[in-house]
C-alpha atoms as a PDB file:
ATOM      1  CA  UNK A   1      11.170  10.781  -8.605  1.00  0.00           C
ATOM      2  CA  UNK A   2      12.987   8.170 -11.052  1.00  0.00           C
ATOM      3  CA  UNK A   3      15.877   6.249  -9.576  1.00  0.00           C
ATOM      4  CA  UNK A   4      19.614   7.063 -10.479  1.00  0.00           C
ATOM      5  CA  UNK A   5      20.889   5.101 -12.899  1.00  0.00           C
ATOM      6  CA  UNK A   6      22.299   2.022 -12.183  1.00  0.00           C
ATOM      7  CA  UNK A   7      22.560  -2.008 -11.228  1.00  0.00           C
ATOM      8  CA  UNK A   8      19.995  -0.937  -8.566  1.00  0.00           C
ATOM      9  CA  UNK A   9      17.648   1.055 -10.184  1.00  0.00           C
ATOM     10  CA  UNK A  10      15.557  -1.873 -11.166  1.00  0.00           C
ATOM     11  CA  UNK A  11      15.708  -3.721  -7.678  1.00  0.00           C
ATOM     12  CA  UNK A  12      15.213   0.241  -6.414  1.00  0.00           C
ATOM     13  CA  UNK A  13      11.997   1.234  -8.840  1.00  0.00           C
ATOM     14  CA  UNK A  14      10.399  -2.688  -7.906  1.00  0.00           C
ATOM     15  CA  UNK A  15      11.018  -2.053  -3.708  1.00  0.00           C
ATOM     16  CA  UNK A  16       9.079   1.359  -4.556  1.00  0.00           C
ATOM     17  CA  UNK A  17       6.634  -0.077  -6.125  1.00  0.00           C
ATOM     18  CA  UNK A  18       5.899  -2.950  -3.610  1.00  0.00           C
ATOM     19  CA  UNK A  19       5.989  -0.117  -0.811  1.00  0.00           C
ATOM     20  CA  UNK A  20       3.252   1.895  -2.342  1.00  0.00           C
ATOM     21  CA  UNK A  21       1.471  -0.701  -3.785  1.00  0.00           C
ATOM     22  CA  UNK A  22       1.553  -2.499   0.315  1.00  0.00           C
ATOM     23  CA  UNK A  23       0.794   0.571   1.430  1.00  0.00           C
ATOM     24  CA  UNK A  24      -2.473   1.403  -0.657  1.00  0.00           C
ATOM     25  CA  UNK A  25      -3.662  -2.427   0.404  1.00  0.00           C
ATOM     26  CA  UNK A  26      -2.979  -1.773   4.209  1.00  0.00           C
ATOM     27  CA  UNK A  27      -5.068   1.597   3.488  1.00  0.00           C
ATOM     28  CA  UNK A  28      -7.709   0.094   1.685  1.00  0.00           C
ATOM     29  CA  UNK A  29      -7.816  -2.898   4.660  1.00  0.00           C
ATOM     30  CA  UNK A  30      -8.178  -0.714   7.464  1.00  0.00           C
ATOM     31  CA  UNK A  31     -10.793   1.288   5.634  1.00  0.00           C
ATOM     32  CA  UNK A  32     -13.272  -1.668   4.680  1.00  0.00           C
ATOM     33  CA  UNK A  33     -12.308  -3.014   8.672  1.00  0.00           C
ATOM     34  CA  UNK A  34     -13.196   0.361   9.842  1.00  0.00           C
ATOM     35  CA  UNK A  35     -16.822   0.202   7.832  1.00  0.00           C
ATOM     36  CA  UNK A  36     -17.402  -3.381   8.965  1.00  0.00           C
ATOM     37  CA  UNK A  37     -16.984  -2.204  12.238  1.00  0.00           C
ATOM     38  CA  UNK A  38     -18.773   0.871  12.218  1.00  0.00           C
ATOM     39  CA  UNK A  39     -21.962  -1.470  11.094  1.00  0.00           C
ATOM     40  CA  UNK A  40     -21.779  -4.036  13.216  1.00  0.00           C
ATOM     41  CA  UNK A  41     -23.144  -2.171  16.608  1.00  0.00           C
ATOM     42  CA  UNK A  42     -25.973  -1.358  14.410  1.00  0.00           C
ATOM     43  CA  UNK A  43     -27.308  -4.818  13.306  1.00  0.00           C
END
């Protein structure tokens, strides 16, 4: 999955990289949110 070559394969690899990099924080967010919640009720 590398980028053709060009003057936007660096600005083209970095938006990649921010996406799935973004995308494993929002993932990782609404799984700790979802365990906070989940114990809450119980305290």
């Amino acid at each position: 999955m590398a980028p053709p070559p060009g003057p936007y394969s660096g600005t083209g690899t970095l938006a990649l990289v921010a996406r799935v990099s973004a995308f494993s924080f929002g993932a990782v967010y609404g799984n700790m949110k979802l365990k906070i919640l989940k114990v809450i009720p119980h305290l």
